[in-house]
C-alpha atoms as a PDB file:
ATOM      1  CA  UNK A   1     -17.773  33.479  19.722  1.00  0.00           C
ATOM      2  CA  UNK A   2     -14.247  33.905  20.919  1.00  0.00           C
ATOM      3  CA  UNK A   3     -14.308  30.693  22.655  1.00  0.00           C
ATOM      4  CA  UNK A   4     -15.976  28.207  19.589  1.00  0.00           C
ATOM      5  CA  UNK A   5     -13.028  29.822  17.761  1.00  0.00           C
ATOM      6  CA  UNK A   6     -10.484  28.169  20.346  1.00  0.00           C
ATOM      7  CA  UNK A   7     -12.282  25.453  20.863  1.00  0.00           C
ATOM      8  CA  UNK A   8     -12.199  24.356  17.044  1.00  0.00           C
ATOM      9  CA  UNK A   9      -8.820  25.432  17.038  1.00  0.00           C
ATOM     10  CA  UNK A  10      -7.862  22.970  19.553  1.00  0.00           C
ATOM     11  CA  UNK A  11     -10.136  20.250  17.839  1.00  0.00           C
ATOM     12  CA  UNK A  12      -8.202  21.298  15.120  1.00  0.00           C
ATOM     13  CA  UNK A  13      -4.773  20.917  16.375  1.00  0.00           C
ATOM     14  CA  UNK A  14      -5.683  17.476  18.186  1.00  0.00           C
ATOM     15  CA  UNK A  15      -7.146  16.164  14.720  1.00  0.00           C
ATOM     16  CA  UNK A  16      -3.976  17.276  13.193  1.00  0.00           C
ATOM     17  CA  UNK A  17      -1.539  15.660  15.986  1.00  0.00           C
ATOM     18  CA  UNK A  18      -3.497  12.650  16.376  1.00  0.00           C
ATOM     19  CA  UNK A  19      -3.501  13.031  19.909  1.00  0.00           C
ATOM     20  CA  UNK A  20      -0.094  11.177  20.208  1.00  0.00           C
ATOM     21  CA  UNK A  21      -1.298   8.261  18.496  1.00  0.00           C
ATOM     22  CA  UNK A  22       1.212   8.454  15.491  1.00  0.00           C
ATOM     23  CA  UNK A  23       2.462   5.497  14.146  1.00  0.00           C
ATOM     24  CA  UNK A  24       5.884   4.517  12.629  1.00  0.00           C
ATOM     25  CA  UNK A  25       6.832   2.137   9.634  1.00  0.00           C
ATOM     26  CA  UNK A  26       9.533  -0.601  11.635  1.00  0.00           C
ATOM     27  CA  UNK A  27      12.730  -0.051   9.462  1.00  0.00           C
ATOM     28  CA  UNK A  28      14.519  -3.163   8.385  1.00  0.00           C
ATOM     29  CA  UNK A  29      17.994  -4.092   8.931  1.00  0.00           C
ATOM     30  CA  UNK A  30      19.038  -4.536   4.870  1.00  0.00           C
ATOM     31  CA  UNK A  31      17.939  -0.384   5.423  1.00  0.00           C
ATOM     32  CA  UNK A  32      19.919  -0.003   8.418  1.00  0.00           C
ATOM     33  CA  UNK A  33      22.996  -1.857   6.507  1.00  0.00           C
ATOM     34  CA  UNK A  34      22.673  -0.074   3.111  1.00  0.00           C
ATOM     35  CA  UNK A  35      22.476   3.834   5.192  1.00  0.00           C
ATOM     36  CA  UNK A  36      24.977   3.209   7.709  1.00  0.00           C
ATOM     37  CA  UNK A  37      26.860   1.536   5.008  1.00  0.00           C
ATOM     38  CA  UNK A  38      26.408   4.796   2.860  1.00  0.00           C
ATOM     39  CA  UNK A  39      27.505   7.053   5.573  1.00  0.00           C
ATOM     40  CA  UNK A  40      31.160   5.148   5.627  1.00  0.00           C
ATOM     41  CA  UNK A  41      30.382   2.909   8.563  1.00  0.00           C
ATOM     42  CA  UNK A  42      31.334  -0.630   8.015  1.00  0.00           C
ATOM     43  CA  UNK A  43      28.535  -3.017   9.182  1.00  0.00           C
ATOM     44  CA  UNK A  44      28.415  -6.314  11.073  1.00  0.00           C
ATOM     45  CA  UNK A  45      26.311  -8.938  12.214  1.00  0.00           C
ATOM     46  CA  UNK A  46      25.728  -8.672  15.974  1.00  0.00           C
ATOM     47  CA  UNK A  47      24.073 -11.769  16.549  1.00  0.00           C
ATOM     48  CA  UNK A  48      26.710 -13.731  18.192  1.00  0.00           C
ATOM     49  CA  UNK A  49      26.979 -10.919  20.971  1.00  0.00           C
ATOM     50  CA  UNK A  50      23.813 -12.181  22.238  1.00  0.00           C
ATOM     51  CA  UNK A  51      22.383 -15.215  24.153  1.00  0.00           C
ATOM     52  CA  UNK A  52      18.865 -14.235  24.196  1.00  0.00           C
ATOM     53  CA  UNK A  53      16.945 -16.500  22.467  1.00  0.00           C
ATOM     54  CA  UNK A  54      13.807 -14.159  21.707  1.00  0.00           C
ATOM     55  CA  UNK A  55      16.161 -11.762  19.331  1.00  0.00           C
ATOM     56  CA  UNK A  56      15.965 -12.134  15.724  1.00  0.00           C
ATOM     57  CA  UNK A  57      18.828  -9.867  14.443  1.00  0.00           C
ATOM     58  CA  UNK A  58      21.127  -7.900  15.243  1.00  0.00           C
ATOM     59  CA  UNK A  59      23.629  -5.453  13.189  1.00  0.00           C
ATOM     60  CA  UNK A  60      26.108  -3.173  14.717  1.00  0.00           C
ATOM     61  CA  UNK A  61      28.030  -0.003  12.327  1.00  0.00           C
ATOM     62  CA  UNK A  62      31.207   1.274  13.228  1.00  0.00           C
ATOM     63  CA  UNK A  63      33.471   3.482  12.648  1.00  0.00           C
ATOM     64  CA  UNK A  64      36.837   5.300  14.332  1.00  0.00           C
ATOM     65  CA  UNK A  65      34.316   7.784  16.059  1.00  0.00           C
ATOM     66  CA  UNK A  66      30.635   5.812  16.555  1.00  0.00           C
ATOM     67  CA  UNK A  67      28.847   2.504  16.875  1.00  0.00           C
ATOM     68  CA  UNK A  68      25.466   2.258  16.282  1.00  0.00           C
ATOM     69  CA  UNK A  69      23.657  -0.973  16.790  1.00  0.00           C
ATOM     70  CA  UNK A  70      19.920  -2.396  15.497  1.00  0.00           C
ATOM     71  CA  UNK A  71      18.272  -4.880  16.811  1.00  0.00           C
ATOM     72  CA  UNK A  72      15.150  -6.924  15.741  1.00  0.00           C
ATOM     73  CA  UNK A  73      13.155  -8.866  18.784  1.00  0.00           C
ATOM     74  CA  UNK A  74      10.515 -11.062  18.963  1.00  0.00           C
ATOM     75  CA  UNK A  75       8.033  -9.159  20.237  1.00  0.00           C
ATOM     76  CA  UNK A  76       7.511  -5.138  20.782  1.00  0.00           C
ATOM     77  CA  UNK A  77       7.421  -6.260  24.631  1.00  0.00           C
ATOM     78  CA  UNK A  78      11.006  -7.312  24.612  1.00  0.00           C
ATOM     79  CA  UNK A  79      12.165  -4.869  22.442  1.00  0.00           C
ATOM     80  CA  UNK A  80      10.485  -2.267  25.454  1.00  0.00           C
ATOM     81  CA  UNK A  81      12.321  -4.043  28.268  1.00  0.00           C
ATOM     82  CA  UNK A  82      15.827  -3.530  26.716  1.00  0.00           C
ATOM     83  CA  UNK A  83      15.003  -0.220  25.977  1.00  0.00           C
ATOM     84  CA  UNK A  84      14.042   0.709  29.593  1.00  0.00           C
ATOM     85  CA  UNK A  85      16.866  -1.530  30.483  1.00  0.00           C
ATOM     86  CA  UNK A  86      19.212   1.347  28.054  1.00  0.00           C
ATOM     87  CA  UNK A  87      16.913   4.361  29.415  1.00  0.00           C
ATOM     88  CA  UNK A  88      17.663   3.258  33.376  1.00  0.00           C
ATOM     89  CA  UNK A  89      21.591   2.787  32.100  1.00  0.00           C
ATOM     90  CA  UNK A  90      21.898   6.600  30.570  1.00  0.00           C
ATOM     91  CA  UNK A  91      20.378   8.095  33.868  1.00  0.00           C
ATOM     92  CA  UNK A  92      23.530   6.742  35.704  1.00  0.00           C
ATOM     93  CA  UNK A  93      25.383   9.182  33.226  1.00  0.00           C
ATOM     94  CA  UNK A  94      23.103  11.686  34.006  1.00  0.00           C
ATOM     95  CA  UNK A  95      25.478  15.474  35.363  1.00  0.00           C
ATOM     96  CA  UNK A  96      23.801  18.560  36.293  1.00  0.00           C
ATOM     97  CA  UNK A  97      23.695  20.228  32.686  1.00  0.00           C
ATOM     98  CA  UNK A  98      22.484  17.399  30.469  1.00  0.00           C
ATOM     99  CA  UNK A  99      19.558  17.363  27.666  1.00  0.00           C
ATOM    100  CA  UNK A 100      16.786  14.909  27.505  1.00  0.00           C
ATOM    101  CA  UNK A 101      14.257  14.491  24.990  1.00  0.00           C
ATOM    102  CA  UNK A 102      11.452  11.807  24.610  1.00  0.00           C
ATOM    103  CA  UNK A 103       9.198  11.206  22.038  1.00  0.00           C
ATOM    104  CA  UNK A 104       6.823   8.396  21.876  1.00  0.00           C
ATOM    105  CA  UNK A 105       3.429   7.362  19.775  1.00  0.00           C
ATOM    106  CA  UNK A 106       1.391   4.591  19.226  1.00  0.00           C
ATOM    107  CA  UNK A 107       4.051   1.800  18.405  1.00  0.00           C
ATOM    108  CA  UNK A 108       7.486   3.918  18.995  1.00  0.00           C
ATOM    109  CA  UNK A 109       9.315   5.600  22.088  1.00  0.00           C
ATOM    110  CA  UNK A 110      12.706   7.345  21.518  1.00  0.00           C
ATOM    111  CA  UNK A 111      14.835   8.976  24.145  1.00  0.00           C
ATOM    112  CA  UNK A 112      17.805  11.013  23.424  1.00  0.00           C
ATOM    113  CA  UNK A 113      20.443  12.485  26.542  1.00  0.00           C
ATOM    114  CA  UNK A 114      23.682  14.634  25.712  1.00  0.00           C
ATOM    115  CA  UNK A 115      25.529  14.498  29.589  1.00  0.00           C
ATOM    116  CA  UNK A 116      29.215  14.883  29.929  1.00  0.00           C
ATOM    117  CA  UNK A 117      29.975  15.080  25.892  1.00  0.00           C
ATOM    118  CA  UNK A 118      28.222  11.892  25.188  1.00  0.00           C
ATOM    119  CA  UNK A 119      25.284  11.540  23.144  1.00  0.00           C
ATOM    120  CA  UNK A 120      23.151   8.671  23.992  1.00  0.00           C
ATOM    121  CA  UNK A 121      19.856   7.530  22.226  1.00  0.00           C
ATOM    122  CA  UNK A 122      17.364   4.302  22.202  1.00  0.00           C
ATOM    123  CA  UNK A 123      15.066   4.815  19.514  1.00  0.00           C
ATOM    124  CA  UNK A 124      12.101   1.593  19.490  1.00  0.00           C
ATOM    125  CA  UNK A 125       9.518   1.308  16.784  1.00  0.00           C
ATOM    126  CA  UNK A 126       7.712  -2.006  17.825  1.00  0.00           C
ATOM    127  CA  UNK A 127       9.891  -4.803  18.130  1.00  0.00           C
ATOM    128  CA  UNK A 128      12.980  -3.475  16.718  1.00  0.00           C
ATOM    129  CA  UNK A 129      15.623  -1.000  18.462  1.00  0.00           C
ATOM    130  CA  UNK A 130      18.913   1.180  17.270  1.00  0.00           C
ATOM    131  CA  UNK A 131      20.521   2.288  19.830  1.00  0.00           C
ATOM    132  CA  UNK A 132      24.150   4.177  20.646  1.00  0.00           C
ATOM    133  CA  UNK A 133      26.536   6.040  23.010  1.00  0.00           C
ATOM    134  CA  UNK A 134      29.090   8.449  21.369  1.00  0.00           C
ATOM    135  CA  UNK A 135      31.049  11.258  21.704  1.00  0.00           C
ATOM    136  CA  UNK A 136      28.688  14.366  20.927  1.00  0.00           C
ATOM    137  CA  UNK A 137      31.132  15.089  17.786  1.00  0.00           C
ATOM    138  CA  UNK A 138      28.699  11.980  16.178  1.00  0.00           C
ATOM    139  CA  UNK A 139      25.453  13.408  16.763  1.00  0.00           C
ATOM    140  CA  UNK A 140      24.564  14.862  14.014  1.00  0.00           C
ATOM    141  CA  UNK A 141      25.619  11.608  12.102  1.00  0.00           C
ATOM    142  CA  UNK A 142      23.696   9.809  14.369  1.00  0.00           C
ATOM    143  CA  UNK A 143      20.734  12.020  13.891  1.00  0.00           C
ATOM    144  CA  UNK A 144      20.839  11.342  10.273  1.00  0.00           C
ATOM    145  CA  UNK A 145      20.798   8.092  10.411  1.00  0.00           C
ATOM    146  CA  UNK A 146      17.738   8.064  12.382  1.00  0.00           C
ATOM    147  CA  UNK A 147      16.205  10.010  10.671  1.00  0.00           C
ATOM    148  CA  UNK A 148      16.795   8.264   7.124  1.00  0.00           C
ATOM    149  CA  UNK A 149      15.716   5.086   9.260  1.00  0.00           C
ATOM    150  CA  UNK A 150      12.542   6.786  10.654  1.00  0.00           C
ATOM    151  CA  UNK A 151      13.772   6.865  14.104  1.00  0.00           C
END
C-alpha cells in the first residue's frame, strides 16, 4: 500500500510538472519597450548594431546602472546559437564563489550567473532572446523585468 501511495504521488507530481515540457508565450518587443520603458529605462532600436541578416529586431534599454537588450531571430535555432554563444562568454567570468541557475522547457532555456558582482543572464523563449551583464546592484530590476516579460 505504502508504495501505490508514492507511486501516484510521483505520477502526481510529474502530471503536475509536465515533466519539463512547459511552454512559454514569446514576449514581443512593443512589451519589452513599454516595461523597460516603465521601469525608467530609455529604449532604443538595436538593429544597426548588427550585420546578421537572419535577425529581425533588436531593442536595447538603458540606463546609468543597466542595459538590457531583446532580440527577435529568425528562427529558435539561431536564437539558441547566440545564446550558447552568451552562455560559453559568462563561463570566462566564471570565480570560485559564483551562482548559476538554469531553467529550460519545451521552447525556452534561461541561464542566470552572479561571479565577481556581476549579474549575467540569457533568457530564450523560441526565437527571441533578452539578455544582460550588470552590476549585481541591477538584479533585482533585471529580475523584474523578466519576469513581467515571462522570462
Amino acid at each position: 500500500m505504502k508504495k501505490r501511495g508514492i507511486f501516484l504521488f510521483v505520477l502526481v507530481l510529474l502530471l503536475v510538472t509536465g515533466c519539463g515540457n512547459k511552454v512559454k508565450e514569446v514576449g514581443s518587443l512593443d512589451n519589452f519597450r513599454y516595461i523597460t520603458t516603465e521601469k525608467g529605462l530609455s529604449v532604443e532600436d538595436n538593429m544597426s548594431s548588427y550585420t546578421a541578416d537572419y535577425l529581425k529586431g533588436a531593442l536595447i534599454a538603458k540606463n546609468d546602472d543597466l542595459t538590457i537588450e531583446m532580440v527577435v531571430y529568425d528562427t529558435s535555432d539561431n536564437a539558441s546559437k547566440v545564446q550558447d554563444g552568451h552562455v560559453s562568454s559568462f563561463a570566462n567570468m566564471k570565480s570560485t564563489n559564483n551562482v548559476i541557475k538554469k531553467d529550460s522547457g519545451k521552447n525556452y532555456y534561461k541561464y542566470t550567473m552572479i561571479t565577481n558582482g556581476y549579474y549575467l543572464v540569457t533568457s530564450r523563449i523560441d526565437n527571441t532572446l533578452i539578455f544582460t551583464k550588470t552590476l549585481l546592484e541591477s538584479k533585482e530590476m533585471v529580475d523584474n523585468i523578466l519576469e513581467n516579460m515571462g522570462y
